[in-house]
N, C-alpha and C. Protein backbone atom coordinates (compact mmCIF):
# COMPACT_ATOMS: atom_id res chain seq x y z
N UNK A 1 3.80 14.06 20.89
CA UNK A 1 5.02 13.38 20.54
C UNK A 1 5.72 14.12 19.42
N UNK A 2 6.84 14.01 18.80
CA UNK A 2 8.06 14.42 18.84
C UNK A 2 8.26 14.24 17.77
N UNK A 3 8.76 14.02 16.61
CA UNK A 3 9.60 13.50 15.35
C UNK A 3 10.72 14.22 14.59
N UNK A 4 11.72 13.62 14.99
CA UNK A 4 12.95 14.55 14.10
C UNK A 4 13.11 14.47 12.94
N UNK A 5 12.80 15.06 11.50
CA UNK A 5 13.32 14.79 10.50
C UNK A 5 14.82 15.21 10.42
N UNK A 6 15.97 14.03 9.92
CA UNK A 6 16.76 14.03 9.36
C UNK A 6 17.11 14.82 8.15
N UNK A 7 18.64 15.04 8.07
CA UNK A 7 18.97 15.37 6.88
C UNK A 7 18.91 14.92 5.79
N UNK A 8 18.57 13.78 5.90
CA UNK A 8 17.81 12.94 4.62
C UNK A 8 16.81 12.71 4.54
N UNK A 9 15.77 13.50 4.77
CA UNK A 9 14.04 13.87 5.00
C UNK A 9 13.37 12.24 5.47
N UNK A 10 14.42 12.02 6.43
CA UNK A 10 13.31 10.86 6.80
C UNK A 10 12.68 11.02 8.53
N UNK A 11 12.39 10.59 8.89
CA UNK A 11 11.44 10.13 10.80
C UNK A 11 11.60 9.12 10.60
N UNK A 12 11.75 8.97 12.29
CA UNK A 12 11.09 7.47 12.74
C UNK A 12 10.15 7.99 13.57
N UNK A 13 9.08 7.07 13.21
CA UNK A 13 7.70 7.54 13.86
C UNK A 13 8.20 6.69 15.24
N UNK A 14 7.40 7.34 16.93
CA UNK A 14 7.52 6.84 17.95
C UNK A 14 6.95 5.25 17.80
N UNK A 15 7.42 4.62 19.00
CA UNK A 15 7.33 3.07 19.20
C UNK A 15 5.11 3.28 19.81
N UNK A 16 5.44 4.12 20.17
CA UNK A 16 4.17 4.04 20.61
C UNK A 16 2.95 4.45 19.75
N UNK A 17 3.17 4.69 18.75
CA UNK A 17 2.47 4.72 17.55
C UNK A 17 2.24 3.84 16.41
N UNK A 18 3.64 3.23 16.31
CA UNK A 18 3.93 2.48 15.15
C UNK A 18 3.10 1.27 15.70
N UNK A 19 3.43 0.80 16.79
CA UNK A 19 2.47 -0.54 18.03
C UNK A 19 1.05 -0.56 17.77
N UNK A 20 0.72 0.40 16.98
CA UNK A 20 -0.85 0.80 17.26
C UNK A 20 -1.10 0.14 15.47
N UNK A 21 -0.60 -0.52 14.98
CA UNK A 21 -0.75 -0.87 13.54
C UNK A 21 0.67 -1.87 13.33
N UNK A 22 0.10 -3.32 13.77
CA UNK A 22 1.48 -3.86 13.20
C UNK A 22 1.20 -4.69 12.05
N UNK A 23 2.45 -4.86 11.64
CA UNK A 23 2.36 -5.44 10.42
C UNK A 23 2.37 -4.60 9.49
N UNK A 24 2.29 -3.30 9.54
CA UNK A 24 2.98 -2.10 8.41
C UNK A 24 3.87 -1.97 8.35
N UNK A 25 4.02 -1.90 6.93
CA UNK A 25 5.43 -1.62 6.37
C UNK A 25 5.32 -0.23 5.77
N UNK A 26 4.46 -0.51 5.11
CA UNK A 26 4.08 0.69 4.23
C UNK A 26 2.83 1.67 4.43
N UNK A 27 3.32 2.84 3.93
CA UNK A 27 1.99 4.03 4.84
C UNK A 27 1.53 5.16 3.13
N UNK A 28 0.47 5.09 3.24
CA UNK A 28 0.33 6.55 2.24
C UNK A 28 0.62 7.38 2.64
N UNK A 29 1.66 8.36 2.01
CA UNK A 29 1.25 9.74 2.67
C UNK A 29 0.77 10.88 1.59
N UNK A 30 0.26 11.45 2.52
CA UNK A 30 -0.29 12.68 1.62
C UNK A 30 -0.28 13.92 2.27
N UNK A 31 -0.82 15.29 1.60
CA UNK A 31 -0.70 16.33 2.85
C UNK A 31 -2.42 17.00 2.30
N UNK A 32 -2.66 17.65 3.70
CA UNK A 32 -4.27 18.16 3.78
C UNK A 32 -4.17 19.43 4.49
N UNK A 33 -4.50 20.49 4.11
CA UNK A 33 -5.16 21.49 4.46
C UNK A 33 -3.65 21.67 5.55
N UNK A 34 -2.32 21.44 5.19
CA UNK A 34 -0.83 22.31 5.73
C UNK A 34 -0.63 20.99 6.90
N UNK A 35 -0.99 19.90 6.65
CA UNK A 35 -0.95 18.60 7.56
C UNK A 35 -0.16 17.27 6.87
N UNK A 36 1.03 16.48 6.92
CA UNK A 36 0.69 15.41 6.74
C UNK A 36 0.20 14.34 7.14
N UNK A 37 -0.30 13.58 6.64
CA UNK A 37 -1.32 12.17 6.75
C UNK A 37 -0.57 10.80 6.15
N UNK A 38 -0.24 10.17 7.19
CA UNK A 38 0.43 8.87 6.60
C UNK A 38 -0.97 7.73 7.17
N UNK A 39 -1.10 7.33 6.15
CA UNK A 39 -1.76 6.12 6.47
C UNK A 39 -1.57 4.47 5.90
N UNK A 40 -1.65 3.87 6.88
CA UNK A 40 -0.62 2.25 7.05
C UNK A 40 -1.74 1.72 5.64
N UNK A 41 -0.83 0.85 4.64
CA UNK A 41 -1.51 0.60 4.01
C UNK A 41 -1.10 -1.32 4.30
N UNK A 42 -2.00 -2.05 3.78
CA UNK A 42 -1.68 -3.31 4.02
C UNK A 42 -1.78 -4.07 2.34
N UNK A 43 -0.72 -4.17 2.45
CA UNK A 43 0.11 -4.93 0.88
C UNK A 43 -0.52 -6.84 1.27
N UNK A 44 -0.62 -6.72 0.06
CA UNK A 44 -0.95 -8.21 0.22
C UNK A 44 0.36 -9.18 -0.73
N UNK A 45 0.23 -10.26 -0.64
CA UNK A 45 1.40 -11.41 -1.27
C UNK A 45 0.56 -11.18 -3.00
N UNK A 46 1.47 -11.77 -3.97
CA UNK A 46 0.67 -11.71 -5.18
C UNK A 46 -0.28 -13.17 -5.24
N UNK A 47 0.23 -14.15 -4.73
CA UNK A 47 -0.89 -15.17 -4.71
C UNK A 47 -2.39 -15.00 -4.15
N UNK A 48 -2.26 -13.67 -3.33
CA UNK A 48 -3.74 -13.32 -2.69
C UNK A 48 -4.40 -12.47 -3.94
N UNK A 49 -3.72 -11.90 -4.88
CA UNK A 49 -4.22 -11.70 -6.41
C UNK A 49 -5.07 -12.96 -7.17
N UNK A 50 -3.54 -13.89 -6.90
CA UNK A 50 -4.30 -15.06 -7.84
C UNK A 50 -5.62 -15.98 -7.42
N UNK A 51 -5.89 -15.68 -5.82
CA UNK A 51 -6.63 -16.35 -5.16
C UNK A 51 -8.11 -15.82 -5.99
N UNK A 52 -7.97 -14.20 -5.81
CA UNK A 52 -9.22 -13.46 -5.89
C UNK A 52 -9.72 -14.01 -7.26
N UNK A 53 -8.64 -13.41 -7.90
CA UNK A 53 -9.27 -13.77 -9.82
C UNK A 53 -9.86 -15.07 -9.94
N UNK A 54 -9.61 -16.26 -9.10
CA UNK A 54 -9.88 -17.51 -9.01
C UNK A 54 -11.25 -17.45 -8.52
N UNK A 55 -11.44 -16.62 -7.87
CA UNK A 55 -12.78 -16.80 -6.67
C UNK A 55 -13.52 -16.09 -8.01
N UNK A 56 -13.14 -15.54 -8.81
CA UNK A 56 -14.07 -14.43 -9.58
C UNK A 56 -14.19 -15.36 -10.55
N UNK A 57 -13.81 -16.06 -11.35
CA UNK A 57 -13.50 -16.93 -12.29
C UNK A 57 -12.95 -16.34 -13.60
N UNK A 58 -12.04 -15.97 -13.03
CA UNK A 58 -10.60 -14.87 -13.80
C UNK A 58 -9.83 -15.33 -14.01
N UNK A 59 -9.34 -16.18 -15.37
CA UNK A 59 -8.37 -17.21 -16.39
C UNK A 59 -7.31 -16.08 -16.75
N UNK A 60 -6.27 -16.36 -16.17
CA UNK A 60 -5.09 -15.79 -16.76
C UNK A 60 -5.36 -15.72 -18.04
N UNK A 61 -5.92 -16.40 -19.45
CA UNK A 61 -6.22 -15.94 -20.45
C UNK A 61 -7.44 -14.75 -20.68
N UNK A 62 -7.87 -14.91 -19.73
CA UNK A 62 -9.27 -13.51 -19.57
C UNK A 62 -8.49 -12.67 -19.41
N UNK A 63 -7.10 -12.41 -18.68
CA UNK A 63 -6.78 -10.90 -18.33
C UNK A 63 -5.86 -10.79 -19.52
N UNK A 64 -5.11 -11.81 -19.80
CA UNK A 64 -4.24 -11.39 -21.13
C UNK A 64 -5.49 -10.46 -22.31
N UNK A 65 -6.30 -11.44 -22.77
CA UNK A 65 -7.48 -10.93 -23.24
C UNK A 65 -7.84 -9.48 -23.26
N UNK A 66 -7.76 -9.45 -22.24
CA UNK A 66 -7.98 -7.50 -21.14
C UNK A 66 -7.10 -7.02 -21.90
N UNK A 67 -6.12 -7.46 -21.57
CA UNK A 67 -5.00 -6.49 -21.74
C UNK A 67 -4.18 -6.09 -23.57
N UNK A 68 -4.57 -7.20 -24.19
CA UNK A 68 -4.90 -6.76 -25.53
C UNK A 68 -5.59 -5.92 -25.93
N UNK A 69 -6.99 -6.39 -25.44
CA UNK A 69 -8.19 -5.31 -25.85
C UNK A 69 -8.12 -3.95 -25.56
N UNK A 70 -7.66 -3.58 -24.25
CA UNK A 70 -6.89 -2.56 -24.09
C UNK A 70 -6.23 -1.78 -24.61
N UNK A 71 -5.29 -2.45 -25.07
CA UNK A 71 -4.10 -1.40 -25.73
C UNK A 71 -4.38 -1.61 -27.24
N UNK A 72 -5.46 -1.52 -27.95
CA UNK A 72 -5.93 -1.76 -29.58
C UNK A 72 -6.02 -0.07 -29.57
């Protein structure tokens, strides 16, 4: 398959590729050995943040905490 880059360095990747991963929006890319490599990354909502820290028992005052201690 095929991909034209534009004069504004963009592609559209084929339908028959993009089908193979839905729900991407967003892709890493990178380049390897004279290749690029896009790979679909899957973004989550920020409440699936707040879920985790919850499951961990991670107090919005624990990360403020962090984040003081941090930058001392």
């Amino acid at each position: 398959m095929l991909a034209k880059m534009t004069s504004k360095n963009q592609l559209t990747l084929p339908k028959s590729v993009v089908s193979q991963f839905p729900g991407s929006l967003y892709f890493d890319v990178r380049t390897e050995y004279g290749r690029i490599i896009l790979e679909p990354v899957n973004t989550k909502p920020l409440s699936a943040v707040h879920e985790k820290l919850e499951a961990l028992g991670i107090s919005e005052a624990d990360a403020g905490d962090a984040v003081k201690w941090s930058r001392k």
